[in-house]
N, C-alpha and C. Protein backbone atom coordinates (compact mmCIF):
# COMPACT_ATOMS: atom_id res chain seq x y z
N UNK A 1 100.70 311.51 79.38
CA UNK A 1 101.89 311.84 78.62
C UNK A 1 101.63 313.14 77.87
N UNK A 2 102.60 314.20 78.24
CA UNK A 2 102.71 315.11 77.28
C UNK A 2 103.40 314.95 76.11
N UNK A 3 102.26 315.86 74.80
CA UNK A 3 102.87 315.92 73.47
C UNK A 3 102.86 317.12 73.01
N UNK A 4 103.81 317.12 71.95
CA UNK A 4 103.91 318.48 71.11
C UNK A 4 102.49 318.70 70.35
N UNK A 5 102.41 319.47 69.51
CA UNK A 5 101.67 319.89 68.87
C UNK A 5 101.77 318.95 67.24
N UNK A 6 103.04 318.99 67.16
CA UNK A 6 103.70 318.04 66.05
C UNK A 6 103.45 316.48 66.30
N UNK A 7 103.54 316.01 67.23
CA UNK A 7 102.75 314.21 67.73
C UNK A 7 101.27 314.25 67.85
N UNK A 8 100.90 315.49 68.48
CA UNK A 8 99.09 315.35 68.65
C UNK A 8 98.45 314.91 67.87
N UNK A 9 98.61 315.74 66.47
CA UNK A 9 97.85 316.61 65.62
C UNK A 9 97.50 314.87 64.50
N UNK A 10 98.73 314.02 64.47
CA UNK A 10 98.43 312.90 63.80
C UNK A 10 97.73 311.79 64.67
N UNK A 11 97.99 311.85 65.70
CA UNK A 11 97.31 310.67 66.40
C UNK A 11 95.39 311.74 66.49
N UNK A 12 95.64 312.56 67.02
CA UNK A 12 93.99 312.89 66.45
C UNK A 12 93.61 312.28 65.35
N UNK A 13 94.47 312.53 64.27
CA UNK A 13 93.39 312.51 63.07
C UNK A 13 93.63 310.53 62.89
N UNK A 14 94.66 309.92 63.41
CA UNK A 14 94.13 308.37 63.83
C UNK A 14 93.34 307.90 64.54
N UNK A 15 92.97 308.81 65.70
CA UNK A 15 91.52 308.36 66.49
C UNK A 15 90.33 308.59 65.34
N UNK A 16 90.04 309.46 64.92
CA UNK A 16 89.28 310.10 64.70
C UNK A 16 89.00 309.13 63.32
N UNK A 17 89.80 309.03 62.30
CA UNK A 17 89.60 307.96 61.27
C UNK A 17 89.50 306.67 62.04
N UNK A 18 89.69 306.14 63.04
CA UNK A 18 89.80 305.18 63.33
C UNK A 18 88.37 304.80 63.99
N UNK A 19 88.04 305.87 64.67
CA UNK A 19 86.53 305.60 64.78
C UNK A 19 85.49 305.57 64.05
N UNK A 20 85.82 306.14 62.87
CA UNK A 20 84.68 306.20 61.72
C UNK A 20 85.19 305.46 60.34
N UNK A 21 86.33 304.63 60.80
CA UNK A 21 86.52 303.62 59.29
C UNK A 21 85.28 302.23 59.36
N UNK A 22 84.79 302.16 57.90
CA UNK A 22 84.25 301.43 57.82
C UNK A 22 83.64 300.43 58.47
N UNK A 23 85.56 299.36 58.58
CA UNK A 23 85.57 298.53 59.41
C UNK A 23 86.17 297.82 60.39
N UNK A 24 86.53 297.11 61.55
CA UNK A 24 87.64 297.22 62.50
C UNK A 24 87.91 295.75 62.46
N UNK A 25 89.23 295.92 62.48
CA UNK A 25 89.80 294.16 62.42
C UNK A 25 90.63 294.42 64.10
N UNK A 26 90.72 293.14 64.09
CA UNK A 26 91.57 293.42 65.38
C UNK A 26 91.69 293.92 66.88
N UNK A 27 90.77 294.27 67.37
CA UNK A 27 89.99 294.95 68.25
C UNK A 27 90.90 296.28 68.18
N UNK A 28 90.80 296.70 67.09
CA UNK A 28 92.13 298.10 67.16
C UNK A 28 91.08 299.39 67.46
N UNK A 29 90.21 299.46 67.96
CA UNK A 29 89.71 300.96 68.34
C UNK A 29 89.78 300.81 70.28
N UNK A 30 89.73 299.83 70.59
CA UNK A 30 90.58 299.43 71.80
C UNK A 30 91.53 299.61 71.96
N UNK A 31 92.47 298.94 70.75
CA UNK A 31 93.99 298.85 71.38
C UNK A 31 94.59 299.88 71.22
N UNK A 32 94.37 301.22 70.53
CA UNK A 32 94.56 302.35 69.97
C UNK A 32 94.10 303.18 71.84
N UNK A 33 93.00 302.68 72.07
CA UNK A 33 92.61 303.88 73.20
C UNK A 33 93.69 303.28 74.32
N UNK A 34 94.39 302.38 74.99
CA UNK A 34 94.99 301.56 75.20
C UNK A 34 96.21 302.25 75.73
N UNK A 35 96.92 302.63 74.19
CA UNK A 35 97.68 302.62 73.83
C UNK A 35 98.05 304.10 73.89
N UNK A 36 97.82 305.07 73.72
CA UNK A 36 97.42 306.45 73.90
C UNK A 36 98.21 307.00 74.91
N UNK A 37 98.02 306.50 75.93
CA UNK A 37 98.73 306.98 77.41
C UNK A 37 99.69 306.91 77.41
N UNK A 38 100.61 306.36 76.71
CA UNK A 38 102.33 306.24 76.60
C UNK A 38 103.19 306.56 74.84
N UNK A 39 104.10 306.71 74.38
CA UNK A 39 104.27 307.24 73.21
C UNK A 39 104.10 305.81 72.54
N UNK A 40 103.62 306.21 71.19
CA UNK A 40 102.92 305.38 69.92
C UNK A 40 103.42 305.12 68.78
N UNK A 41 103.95 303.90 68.20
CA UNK A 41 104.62 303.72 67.35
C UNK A 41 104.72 304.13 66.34
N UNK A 42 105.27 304.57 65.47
CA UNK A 42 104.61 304.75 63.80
C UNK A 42 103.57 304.42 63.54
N UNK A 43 102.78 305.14 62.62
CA UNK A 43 101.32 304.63 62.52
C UNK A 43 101.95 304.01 61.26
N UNK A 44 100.93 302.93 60.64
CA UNK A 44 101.01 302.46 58.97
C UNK A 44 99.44 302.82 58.60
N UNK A 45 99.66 303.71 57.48
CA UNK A 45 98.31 303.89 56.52
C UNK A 45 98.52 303.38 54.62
N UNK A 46 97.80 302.45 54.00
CA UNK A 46 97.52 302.35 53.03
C UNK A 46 96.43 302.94 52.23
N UNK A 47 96.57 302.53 50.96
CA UNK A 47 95.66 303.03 50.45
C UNK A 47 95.26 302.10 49.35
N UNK A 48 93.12 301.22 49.33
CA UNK A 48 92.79 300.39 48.54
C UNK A 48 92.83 301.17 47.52
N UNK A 49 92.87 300.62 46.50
CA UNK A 49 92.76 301.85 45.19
C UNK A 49 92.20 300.01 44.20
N UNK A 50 91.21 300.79 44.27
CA UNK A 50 89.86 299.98 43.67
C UNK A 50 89.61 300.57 42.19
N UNK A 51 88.84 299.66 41.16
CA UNK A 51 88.63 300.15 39.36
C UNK A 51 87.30 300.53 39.82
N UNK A 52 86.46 301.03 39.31
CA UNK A 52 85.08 301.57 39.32
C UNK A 52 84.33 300.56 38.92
N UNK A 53 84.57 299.65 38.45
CA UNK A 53 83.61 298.47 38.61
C UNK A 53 84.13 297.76 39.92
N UNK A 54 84.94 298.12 41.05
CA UNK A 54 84.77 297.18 42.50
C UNK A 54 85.39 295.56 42.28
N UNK A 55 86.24 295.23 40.90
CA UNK A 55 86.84 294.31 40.26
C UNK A 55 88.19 293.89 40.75
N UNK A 56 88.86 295.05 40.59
CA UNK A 56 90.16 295.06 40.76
C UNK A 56 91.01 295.99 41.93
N UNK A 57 92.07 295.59 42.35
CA UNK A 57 93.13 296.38 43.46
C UNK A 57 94.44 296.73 42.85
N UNK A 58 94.96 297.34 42.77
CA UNK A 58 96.29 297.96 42.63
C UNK A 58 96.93 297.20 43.88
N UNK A 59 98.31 296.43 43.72
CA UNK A 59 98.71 295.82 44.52
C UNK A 59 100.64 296.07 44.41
N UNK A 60 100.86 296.00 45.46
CA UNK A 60 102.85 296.69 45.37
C UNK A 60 103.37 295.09 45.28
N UNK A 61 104.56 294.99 45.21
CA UNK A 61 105.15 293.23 45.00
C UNK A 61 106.33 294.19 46.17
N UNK A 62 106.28 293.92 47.17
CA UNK A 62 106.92 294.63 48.50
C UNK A 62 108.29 293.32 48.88
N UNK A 63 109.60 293.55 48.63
CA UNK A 63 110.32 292.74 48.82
C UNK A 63 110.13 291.45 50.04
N UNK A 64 109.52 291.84 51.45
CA UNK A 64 109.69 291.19 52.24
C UNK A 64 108.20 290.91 52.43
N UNK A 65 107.06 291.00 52.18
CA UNK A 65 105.79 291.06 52.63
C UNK A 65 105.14 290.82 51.65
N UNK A 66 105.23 290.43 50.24
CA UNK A 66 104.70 289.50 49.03
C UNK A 66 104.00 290.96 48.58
N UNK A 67 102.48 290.57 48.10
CA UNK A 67 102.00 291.60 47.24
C UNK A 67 101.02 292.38 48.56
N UNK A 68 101.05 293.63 48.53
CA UNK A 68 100.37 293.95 49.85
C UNK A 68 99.59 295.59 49.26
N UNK A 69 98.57 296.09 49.40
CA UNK A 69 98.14 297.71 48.90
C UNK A 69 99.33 298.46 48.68
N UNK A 70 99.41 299.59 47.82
CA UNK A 70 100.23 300.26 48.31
C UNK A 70 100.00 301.24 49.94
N UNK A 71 101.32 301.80 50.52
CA UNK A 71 101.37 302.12 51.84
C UNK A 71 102.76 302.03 52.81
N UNK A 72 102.66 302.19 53.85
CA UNK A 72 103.93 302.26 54.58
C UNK A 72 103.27 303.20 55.90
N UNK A 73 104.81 303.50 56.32
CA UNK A 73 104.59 304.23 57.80
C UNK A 73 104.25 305.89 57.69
N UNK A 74 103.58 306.40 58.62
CA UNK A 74 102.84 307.21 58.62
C UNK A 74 104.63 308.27 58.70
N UNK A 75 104.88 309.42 58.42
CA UNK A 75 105.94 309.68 58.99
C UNK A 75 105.67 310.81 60.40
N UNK A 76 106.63 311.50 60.90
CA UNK A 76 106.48 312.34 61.88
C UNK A 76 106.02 313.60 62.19
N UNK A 77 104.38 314.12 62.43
CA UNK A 77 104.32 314.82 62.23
C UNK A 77 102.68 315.37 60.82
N UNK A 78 102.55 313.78 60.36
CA UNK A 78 102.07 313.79 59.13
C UNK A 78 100.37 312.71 59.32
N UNK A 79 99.84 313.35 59.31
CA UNK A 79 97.98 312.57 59.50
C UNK A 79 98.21 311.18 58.78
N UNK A 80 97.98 310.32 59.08
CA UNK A 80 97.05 308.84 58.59
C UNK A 80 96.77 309.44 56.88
N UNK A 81 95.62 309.80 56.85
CA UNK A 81 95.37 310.12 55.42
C UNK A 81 96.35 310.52 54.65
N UNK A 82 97.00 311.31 54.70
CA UNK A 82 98.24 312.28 54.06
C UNK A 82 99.50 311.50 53.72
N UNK A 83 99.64 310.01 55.01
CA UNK A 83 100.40 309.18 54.21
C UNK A 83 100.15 308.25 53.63
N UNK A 84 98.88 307.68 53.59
CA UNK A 84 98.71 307.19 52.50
C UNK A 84 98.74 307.61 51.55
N UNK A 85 98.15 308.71 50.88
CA UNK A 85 98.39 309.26 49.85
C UNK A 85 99.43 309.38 49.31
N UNK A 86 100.74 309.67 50.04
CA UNK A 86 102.34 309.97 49.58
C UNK A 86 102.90 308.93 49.27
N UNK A 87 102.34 308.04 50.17
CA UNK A 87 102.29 306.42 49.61
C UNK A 87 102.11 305.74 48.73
N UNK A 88 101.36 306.28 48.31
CA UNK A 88 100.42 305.65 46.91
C UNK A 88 101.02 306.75 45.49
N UNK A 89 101.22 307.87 46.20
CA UNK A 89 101.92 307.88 44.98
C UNK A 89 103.49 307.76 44.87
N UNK A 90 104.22 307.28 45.92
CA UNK A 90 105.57 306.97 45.80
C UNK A 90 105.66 305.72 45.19
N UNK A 91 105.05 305.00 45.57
CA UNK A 91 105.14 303.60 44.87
C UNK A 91 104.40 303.08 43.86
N UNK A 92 103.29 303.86 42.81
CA UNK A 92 102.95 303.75 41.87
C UNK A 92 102.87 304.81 40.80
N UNK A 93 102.77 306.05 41.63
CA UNK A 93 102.82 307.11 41.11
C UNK A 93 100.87 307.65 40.34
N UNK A 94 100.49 307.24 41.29
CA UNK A 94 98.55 307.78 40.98
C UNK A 94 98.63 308.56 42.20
N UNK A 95 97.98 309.69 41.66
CA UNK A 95 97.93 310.66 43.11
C UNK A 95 96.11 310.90 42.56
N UNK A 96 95.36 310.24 43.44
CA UNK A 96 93.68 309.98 43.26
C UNK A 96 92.89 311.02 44.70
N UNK A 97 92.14 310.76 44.30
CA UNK A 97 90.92 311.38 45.15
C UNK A 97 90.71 310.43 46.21
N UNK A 98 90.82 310.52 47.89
CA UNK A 98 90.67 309.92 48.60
C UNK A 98 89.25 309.61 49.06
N UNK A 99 88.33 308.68 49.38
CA UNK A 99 87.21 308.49 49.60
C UNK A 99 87.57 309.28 51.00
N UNK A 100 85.86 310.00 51.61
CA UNK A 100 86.15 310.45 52.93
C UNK A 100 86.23 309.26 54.12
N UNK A 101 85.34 308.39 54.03
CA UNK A 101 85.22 307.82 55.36
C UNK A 101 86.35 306.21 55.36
N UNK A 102 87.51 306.17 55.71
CA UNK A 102 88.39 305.42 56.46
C UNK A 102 87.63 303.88 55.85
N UNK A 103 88.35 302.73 55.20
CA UNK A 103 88.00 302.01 55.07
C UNK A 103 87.98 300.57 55.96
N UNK A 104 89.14 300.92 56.86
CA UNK A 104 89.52 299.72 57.88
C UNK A 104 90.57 300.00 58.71
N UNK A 105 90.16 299.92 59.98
CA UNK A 105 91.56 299.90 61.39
C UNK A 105 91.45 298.79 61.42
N UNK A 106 93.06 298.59 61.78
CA UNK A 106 93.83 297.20 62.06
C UNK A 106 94.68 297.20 62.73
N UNK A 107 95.18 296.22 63.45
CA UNK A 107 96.55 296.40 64.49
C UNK A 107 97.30 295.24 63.95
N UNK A 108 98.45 295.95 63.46
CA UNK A 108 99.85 294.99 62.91
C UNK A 108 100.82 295.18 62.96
N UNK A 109 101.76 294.05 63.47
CA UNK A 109 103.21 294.40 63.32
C UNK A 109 103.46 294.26 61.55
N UNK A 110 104.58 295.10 60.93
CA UNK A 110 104.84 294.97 59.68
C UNK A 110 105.83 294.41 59.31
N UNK A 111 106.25 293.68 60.58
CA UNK A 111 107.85 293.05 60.33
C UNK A 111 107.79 291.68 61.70
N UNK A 112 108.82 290.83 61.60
CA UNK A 112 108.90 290.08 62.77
C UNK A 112 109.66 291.10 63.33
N UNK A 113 109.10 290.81 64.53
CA UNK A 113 110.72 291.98 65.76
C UNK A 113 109.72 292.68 66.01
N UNK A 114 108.91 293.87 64.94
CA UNK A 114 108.69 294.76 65.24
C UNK A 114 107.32 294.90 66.29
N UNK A 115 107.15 296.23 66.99
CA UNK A 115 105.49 295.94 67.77
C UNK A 115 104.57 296.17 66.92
N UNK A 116 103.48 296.15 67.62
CA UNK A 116 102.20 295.61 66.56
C UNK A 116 102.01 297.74 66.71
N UNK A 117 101.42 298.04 65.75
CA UNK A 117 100.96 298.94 65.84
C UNK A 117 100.11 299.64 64.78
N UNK A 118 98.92 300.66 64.64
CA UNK A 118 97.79 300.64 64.36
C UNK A 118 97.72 301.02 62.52
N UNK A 119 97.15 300.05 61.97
CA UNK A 119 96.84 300.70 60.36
C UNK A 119 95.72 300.98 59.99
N UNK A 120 95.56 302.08 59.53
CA UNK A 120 94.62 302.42 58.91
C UNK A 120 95.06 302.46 57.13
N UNK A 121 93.37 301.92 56.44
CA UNK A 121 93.04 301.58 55.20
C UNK A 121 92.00 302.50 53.89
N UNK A 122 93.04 303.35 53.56
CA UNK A 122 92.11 304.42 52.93
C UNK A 122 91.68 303.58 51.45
N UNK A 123 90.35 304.52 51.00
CA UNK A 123 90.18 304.13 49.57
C UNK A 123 90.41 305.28 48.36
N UNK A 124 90.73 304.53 47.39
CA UNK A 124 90.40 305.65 46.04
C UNK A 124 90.21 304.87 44.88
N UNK A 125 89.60 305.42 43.83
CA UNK A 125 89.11 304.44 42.66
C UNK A 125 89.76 304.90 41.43
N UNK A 126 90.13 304.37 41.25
CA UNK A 126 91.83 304.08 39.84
C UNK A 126 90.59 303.94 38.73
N UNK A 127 91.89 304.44 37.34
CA UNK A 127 91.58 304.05 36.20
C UNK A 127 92.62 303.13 35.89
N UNK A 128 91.90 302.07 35.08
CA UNK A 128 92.49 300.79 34.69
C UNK A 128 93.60 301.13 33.68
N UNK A 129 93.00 302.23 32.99
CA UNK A 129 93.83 303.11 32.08
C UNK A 129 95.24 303.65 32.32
N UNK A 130 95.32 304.42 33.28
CA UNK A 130 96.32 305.05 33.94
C UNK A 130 97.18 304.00 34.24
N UNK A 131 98.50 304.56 34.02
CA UNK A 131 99.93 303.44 34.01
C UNK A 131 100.39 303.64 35.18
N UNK A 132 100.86 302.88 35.54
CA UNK A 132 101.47 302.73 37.57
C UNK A 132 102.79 302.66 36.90
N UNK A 133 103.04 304.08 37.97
CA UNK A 133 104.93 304.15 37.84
C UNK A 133 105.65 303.37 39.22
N UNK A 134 106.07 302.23 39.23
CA UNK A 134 106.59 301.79 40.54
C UNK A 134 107.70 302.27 41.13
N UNK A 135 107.90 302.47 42.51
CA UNK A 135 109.17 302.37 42.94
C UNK A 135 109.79 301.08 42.45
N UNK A 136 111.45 301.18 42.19
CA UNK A 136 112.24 300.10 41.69
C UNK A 136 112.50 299.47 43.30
N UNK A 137 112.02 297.84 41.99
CA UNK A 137 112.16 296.68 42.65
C UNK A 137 110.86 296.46 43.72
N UNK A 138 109.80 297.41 43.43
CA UNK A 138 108.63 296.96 43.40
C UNK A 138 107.78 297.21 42.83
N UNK A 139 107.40 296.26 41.89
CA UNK A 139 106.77 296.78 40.75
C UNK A 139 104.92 296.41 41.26
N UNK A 140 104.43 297.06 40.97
CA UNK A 140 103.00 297.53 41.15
C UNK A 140 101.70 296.83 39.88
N UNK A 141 101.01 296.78 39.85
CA UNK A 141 99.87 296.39 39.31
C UNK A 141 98.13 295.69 39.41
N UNK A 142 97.56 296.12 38.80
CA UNK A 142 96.15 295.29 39.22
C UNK A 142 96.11 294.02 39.27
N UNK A 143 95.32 293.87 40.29
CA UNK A 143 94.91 292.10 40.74
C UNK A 143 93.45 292.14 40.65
N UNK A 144 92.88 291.28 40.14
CA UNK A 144 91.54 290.90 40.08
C UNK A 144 91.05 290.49 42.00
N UNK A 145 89.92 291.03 42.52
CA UNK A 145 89.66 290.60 43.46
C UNK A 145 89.38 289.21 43.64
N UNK A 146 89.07 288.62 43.14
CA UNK A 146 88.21 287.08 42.66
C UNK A 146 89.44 286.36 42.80
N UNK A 147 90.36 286.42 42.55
CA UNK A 147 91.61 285.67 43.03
C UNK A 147 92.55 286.48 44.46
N UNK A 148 93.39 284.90 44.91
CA UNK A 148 93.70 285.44 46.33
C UNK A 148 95.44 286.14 45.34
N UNK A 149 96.00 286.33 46.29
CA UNK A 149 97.89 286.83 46.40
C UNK A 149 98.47 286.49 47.65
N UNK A 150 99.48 286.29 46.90
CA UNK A 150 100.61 286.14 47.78
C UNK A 150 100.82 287.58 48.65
N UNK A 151 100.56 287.03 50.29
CA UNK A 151 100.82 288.27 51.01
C UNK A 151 101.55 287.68 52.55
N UNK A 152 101.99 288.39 53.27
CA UNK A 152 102.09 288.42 54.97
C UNK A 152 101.30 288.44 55.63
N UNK A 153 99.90 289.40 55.03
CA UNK A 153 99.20 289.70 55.79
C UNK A 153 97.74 288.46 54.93
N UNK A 154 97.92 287.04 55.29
CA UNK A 154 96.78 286.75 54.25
C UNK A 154 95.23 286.95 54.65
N UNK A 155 94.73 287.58 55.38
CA UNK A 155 93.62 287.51 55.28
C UNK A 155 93.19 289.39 55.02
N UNK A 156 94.09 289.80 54.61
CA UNK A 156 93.58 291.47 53.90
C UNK A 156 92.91 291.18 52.35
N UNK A 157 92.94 289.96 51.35
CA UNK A 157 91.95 289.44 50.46
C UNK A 157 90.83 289.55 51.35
N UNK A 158 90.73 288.97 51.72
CA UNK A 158 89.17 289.13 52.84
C UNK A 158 88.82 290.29 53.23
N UNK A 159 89.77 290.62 53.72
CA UNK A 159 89.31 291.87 54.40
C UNK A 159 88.61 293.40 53.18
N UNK A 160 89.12 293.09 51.96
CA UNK A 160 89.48 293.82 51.17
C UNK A 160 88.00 293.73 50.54
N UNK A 161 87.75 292.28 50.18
CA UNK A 161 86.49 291.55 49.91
C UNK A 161 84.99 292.12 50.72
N UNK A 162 85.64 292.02 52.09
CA UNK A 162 84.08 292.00 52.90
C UNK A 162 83.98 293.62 52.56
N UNK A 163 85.25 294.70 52.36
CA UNK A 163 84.71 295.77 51.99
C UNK A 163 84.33 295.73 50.83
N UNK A 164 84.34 295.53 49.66
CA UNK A 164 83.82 295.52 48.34
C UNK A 164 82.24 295.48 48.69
N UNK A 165 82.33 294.28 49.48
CA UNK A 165 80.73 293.96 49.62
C UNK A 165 79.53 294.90 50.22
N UNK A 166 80.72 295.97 51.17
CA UNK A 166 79.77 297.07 51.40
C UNK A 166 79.56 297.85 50.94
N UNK A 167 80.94 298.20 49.65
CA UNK A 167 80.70 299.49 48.64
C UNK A 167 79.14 298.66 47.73
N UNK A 168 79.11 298.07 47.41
CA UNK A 168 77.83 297.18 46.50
C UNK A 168 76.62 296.78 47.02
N UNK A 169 76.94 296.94 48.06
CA UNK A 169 75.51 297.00 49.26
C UNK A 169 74.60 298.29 48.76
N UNK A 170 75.30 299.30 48.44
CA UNK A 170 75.12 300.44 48.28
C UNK A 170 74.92 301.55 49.61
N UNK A 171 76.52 301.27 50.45
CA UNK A 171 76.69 302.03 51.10
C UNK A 171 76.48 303.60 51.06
N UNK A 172 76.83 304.17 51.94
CA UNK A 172 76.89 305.76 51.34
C UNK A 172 78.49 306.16 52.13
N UNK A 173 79.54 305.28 51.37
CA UNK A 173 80.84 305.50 51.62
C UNK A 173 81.45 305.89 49.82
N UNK A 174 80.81 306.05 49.23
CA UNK A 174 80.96 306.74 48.04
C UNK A 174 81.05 308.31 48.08
């Protein structure tokens, strides 16, 4: 399949995070190569936004999908990284320092109906201090990791978790 220059340029930089995130749920560095040969859905990128003690998550209250990172769809034209970020600050309003290395590929639909297609999971580390401006009618705030939430997606507590455990390992994803 031929692409523009404008479709390439983001699915590169989704391979490319996608091969060097942390960690892979889903067999999504497969289903991504897979998937490649024919046109590719919206990407979805979030963003963990972790306290510096590795305690707490910034979490959105997302009308249809309970409490979930902030995040959404990649738009057209626009890298994985770049929307998370726009992400994170549309719906809380923290515009942070992105960790470099990709925290987690995943393959999900974000809706019933919809096809499954590939997310990537950026990090950045919040001050507890700093006030989260929400988008209306989803209001935003810290969650203690140590407790679960109400989500769609329930096993991203876990997932969220087993990464904590590698920032404290004393990775070199700092």
């Amino acid at each position: 399949m031929i692409r523009s220059l404008f479709e390439q340029r983001p699915l590169d930089a989704a391979v490319a995070d996608a091969e060097s995130a942390t960690l892979e749920f889903d067999g999504a560095r497969a289903w991504l190569r897979s998937v490649l040969v024919g046109p590719v859905e919206p990407l979805g990128a979030e963003m963990w936004v972790l306290d510096a003690t590795l305690e707490q998550i910034v979490l959105v209250r997302h009308p249809r999908r309970g409490l979930v990172p902030p995040g959404g769809k990649v738009e057209p034209g626009e890298c994985p990284r770049d929307g998370a970020a726009r992400e994170l600050a549309e719906e809380t309003g923290l515009r942070l320092r992105v960790l470099e290395r990709p925290a987690a590929v995943a393959v999900r639909s974000f809706a019933p109906g919809l096809p499954k297609t590939l997310s990537l999971s950026y990090v950045a580390i919040g001050d507890l201090e700093q006030p989260l401006i929400a988008e209306d009618g989803q209001p935003a705030a810290w969650m203690r990791l140590d407790q679960g939430w109400d989500s769609c997606f329930p096993d991203d507590v876990l997932r969220i978790r087993q990464y904590v455990k590698f920032l404290r390992s004393g990775s070199s994803a700092w």
